[in-house]
N, C-alpha and C. Protein backbone atom coordinates (compact mmCIF):
# COMPACT_ATOMS: atom_id res chain seq x y z
N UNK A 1 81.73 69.12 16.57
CA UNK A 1 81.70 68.51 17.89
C UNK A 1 80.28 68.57 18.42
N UNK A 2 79.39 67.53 18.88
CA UNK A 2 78.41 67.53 19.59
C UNK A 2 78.20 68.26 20.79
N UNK A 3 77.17 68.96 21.10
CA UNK A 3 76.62 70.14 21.70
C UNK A 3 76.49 68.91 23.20
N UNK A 4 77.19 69.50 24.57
CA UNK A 4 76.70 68.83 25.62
C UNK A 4 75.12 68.38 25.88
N UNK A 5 73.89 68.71 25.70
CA UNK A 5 72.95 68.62 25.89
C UNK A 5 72.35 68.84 24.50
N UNK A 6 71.53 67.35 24.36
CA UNK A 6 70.55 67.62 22.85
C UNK A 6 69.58 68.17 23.14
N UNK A 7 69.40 69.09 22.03
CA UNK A 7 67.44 69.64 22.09
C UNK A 7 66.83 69.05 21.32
N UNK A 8 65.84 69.23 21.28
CA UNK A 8 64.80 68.26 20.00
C UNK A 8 63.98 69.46 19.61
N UNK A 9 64.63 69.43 18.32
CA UNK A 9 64.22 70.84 17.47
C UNK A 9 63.32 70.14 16.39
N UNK A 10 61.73 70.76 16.41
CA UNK A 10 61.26 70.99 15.13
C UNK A 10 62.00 71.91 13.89
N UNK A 11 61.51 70.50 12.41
CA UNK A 11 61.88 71.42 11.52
C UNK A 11 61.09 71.98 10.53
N UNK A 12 60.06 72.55 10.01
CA UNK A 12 59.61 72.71 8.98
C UNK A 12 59.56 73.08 7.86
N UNK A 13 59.35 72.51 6.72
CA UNK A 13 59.88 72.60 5.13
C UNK A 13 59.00 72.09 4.06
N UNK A 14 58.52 72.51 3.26
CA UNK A 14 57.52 71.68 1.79
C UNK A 14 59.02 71.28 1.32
N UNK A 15 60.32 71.07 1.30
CA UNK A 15 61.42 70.24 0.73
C UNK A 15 62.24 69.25 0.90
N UNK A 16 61.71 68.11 0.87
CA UNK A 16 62.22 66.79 1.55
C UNK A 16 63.86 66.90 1.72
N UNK A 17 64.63 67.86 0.74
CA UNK A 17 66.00 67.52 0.27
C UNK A 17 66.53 68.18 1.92
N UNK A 18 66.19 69.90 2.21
CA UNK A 18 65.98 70.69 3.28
C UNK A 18 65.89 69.94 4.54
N UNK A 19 64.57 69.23 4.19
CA UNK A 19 64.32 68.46 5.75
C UNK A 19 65.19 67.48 6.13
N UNK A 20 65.44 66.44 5.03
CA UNK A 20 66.56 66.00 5.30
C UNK A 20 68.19 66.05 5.31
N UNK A 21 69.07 67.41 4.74
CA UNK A 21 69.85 67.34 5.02
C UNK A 21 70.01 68.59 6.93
N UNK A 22 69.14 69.26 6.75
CA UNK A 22 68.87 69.61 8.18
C UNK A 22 68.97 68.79 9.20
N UNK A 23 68.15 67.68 9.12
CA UNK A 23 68.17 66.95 10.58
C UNK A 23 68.97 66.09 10.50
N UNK A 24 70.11 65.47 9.05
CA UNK A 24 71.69 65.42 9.26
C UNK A 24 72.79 66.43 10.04
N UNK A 25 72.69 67.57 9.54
CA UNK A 25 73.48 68.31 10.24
C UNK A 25 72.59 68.25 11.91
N UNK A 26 71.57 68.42 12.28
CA UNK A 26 71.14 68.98 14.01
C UNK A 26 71.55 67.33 14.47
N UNK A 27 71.85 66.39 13.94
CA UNK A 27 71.19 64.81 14.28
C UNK A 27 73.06 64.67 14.78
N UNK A 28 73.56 65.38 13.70
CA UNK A 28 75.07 64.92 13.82
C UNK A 28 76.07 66.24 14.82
N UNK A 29 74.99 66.65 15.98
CA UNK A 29 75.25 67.64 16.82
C UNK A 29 74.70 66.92 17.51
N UNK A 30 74.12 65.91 17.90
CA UNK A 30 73.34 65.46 18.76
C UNK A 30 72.19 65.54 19.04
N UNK A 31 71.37 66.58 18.52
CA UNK A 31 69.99 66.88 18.55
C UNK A 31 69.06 65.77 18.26
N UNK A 32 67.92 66.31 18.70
CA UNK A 32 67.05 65.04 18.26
C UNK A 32 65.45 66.46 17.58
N UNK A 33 65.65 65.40 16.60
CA UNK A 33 64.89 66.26 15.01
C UNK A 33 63.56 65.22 14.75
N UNK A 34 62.42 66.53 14.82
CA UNK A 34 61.25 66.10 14.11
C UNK A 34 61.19 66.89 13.01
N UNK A 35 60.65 66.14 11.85
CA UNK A 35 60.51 66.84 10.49
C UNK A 35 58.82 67.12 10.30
N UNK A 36 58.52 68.28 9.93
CA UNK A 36 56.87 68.02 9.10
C UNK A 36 57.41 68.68 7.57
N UNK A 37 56.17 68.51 6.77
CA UNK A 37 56.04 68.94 5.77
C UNK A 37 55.41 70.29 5.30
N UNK A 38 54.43 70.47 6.40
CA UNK A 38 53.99 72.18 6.41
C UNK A 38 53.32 72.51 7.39
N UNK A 39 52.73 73.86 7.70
CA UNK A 39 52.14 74.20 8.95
C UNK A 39 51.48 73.32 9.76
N UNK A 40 50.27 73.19 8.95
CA UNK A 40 49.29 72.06 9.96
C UNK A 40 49.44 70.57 10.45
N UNK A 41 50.86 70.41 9.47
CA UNK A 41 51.15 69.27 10.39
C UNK A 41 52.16 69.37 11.29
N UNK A 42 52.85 70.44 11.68
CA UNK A 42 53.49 70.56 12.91
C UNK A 42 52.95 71.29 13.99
N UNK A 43 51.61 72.17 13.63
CA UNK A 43 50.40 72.65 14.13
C UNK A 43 49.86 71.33 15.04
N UNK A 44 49.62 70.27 14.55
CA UNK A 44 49.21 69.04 14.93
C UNK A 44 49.81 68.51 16.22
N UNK A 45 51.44 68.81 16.23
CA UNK A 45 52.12 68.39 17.47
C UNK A 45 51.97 69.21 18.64
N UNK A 46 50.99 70.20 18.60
CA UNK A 46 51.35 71.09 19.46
C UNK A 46 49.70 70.84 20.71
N UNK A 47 49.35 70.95 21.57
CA UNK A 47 50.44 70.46 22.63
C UNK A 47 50.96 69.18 22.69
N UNK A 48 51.98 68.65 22.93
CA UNK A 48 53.05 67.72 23.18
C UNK A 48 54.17 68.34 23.86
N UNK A 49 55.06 67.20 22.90
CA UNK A 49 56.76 67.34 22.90
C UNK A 49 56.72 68.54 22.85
N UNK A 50 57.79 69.20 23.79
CA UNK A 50 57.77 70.78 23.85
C UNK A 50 58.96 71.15 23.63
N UNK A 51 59.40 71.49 21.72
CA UNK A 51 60.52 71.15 21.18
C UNK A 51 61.97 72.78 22.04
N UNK A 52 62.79 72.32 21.72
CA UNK A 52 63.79 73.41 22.35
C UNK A 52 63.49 74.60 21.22
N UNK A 53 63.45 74.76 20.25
CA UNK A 53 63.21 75.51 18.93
C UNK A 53 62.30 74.57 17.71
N UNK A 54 61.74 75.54 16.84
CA UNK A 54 60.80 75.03 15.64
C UNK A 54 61.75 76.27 14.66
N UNK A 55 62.16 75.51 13.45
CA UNK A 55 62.75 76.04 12.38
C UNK A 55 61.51 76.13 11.29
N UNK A 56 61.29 77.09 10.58
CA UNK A 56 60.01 77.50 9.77
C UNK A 56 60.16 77.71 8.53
N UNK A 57 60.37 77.10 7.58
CA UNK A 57 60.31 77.50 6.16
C UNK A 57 59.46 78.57 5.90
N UNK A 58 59.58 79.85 5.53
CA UNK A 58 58.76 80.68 4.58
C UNK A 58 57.84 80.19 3.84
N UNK A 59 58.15 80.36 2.57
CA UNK A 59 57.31 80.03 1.53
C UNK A 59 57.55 78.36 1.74
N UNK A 60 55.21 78.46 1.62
CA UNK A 60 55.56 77.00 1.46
C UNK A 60 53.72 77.14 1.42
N UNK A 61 53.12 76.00 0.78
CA UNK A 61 52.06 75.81 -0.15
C UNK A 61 50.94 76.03 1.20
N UNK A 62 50.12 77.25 1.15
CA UNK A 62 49.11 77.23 2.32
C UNK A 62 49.52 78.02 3.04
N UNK A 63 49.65 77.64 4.30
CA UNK A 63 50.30 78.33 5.20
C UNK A 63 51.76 79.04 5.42
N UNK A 64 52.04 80.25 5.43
CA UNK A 64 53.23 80.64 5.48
C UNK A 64 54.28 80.25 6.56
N UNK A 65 55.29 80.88 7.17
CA UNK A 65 55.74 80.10 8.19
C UNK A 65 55.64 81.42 9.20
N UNK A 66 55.42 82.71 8.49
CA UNK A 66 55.14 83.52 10.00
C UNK A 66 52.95 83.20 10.31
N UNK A 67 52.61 82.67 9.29
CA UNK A 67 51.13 82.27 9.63
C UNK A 67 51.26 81.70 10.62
N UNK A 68 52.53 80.49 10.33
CA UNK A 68 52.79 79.02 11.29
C UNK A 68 52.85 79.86 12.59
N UNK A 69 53.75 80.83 12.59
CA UNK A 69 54.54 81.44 13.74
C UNK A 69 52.95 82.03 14.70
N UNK A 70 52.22 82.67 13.89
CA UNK A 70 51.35 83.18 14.33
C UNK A 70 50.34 82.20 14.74
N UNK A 71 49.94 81.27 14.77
CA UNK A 71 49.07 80.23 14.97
C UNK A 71 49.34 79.39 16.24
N UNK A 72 51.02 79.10 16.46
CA UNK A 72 51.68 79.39 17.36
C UNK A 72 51.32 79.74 18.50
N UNK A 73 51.88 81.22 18.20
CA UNK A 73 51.42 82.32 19.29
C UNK A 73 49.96 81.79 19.84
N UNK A 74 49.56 81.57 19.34
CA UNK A 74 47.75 81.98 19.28
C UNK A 74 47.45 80.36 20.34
N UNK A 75 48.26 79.11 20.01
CA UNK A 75 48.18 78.09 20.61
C UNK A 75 49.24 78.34 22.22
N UNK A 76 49.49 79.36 22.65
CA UNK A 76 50.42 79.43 23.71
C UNK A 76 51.80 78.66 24.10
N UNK A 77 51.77 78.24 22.28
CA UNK A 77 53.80 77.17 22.47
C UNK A 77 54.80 78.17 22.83
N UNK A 78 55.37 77.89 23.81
CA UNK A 78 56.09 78.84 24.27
C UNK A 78 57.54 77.99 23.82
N UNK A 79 57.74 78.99 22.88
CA UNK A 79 58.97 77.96 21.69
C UNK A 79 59.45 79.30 20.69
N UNK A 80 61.09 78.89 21.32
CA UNK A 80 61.31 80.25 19.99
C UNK A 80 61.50 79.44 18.59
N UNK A 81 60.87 80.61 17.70
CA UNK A 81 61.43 80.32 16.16
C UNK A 81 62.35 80.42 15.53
N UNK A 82 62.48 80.15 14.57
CA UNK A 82 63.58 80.45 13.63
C UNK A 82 62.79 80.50 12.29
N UNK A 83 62.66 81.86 11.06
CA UNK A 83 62.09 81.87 10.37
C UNK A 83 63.48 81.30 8.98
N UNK A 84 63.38 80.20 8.06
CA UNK A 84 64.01 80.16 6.82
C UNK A 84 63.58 80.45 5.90
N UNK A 85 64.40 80.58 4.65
CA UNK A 85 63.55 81.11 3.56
C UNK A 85 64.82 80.45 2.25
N UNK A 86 64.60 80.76 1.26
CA UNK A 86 65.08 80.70 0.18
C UNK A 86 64.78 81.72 -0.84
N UNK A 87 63.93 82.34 -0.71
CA UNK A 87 63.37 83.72 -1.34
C UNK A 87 63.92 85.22 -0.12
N UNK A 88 65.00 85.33 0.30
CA UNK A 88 65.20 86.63 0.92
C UNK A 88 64.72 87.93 0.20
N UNK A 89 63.72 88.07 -0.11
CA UNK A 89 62.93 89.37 -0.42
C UNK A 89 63.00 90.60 0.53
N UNK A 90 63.01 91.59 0.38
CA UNK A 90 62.72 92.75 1.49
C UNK A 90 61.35 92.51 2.02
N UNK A 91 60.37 92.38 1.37
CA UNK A 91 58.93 91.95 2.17
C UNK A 91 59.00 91.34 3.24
N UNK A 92 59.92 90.06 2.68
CA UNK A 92 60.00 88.80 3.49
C UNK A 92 60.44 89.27 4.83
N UNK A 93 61.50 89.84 4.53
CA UNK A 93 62.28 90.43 6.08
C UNK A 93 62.00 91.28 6.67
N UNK A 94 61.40 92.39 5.85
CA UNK A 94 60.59 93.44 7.26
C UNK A 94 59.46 92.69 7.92
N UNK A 95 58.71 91.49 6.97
CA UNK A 95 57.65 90.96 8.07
C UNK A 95 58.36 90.09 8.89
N UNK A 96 59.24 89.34 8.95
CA UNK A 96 59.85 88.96 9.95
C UNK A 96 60.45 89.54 10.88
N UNK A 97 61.09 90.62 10.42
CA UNK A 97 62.06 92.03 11.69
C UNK A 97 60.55 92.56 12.32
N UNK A 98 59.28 92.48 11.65
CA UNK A 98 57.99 93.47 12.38
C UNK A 98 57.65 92.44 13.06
N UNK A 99 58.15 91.15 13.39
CA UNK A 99 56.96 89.93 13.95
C UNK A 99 58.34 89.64 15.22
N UNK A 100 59.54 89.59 14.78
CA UNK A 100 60.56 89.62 16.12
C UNK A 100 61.02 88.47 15.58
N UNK A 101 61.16 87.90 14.68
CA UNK A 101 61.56 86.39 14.48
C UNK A 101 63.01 86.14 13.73
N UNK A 102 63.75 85.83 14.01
CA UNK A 102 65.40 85.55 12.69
C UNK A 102 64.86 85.27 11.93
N UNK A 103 65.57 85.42 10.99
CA UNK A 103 65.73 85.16 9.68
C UNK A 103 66.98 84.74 8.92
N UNK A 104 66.73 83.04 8.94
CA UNK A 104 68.17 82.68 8.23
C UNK A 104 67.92 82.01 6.64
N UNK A 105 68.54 82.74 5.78
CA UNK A 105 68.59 82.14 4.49
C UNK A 105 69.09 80.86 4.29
N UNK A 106 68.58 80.36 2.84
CA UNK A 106 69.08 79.00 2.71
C UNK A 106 69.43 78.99 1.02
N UNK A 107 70.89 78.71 1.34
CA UNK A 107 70.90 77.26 1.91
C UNK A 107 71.94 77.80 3.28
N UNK A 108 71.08 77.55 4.28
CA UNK A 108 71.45 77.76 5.63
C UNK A 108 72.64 77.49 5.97
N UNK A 109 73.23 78.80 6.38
CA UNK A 109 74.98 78.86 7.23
C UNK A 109 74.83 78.18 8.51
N UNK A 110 74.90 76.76 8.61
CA UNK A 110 74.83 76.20 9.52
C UNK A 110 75.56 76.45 10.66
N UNK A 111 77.02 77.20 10.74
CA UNK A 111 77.49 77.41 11.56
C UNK A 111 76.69 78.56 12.18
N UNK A 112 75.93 79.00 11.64
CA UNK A 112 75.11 80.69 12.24
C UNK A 112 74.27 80.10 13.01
N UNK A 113 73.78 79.35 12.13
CA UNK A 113 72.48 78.69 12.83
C UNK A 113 72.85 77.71 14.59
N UNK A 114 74.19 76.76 13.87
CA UNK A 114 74.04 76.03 15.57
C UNK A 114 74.56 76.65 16.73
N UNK A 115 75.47 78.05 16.24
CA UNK A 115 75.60 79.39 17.48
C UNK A 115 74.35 79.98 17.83
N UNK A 116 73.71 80.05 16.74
CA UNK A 116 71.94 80.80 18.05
C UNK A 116 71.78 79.96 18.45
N UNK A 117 71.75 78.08 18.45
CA UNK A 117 71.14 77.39 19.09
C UNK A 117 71.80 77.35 20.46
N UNK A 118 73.45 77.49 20.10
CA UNK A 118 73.96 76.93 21.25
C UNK A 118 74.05 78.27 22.17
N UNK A 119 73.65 79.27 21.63
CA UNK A 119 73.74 80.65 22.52
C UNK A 119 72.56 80.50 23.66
N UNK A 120 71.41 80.17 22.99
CA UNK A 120 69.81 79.83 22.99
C UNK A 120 70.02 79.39 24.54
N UNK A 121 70.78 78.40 24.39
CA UNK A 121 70.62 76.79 25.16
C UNK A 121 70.95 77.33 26.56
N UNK A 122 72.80 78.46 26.06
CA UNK A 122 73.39 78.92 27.36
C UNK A 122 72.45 79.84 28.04
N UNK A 123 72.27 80.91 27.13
CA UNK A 123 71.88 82.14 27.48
C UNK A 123 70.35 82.36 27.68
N UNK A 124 69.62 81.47 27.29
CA UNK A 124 68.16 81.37 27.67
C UNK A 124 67.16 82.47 26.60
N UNK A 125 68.22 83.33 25.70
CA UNK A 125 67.58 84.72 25.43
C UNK A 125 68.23 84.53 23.55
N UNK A 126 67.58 84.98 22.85
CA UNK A 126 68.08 85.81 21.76
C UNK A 126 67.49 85.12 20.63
N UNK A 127 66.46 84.47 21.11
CA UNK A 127 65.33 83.90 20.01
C UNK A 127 63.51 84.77 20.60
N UNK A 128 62.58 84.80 19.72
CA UNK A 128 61.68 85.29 19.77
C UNK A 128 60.96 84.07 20.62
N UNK A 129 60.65 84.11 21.27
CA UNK A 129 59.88 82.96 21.78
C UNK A 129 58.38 83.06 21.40
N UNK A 130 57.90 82.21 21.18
CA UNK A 130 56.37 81.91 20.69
C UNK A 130 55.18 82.09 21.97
């Protein structure tokens, strides 16, 4: 069932298959979805559109996605993250639990995922904000 109010969530991914079945599922909630391909080009949108959430691929060629996260910060987007991955490593996740950011594996439990969004939306709280 579509979420009363769309957000327009960044997504970021080096995996076209990812990017696009993602912004099927957020698109078919009603959301409205920008895709990049890696850091610096969703680095690029910033300031603009001042998305409701940015979803972050981990590993991905260059820039990492807590780099992304951190670069972020550093640009004053005041935007919570969402860190993904496909490699759930312990590394991976204590630097994300040490940086404050979720961490949702993939291939992403979408139902997990559109409850933080829709928690997000109500509750104003329970994402790391940038």
């Amino acid at each position: 069932m579509p979420s009363a109010a769309p957000a327009l969530i960044f997504v970021v991914d080096d995996d076209p298959a990812v990017l696009h079945s993602t912004r099927f599922l957020l698109e078919g909630e009603g959301h409205v979805v920008q895709t990049f391909a890696d850091g610096p080009e969703v680095l690029a949108a910033f300031p603009g559109r001042n998305p409701a959430f940015v979803l972050i691929d981990y590993v991905m060629p260059g820039m990492d996605g807590l780099e992304v996260y951190g670069r972020l910060r550093s640009l004053d987007a005041h935007v919570p993250v969402i860190l993904i991955t496909g490699h759930p490593a312990p590394g991976i996740r204590s630097r994300a639990r040490a940086a404050g950011v979720p961490l949702f594996e993939k291939p992403l439990a979408f139902d997990a995922l559109l409850g933080m969004i829709a928690a997000h939306k109500v509750a104003g709280a329970g994402m790391h904000r940038v």
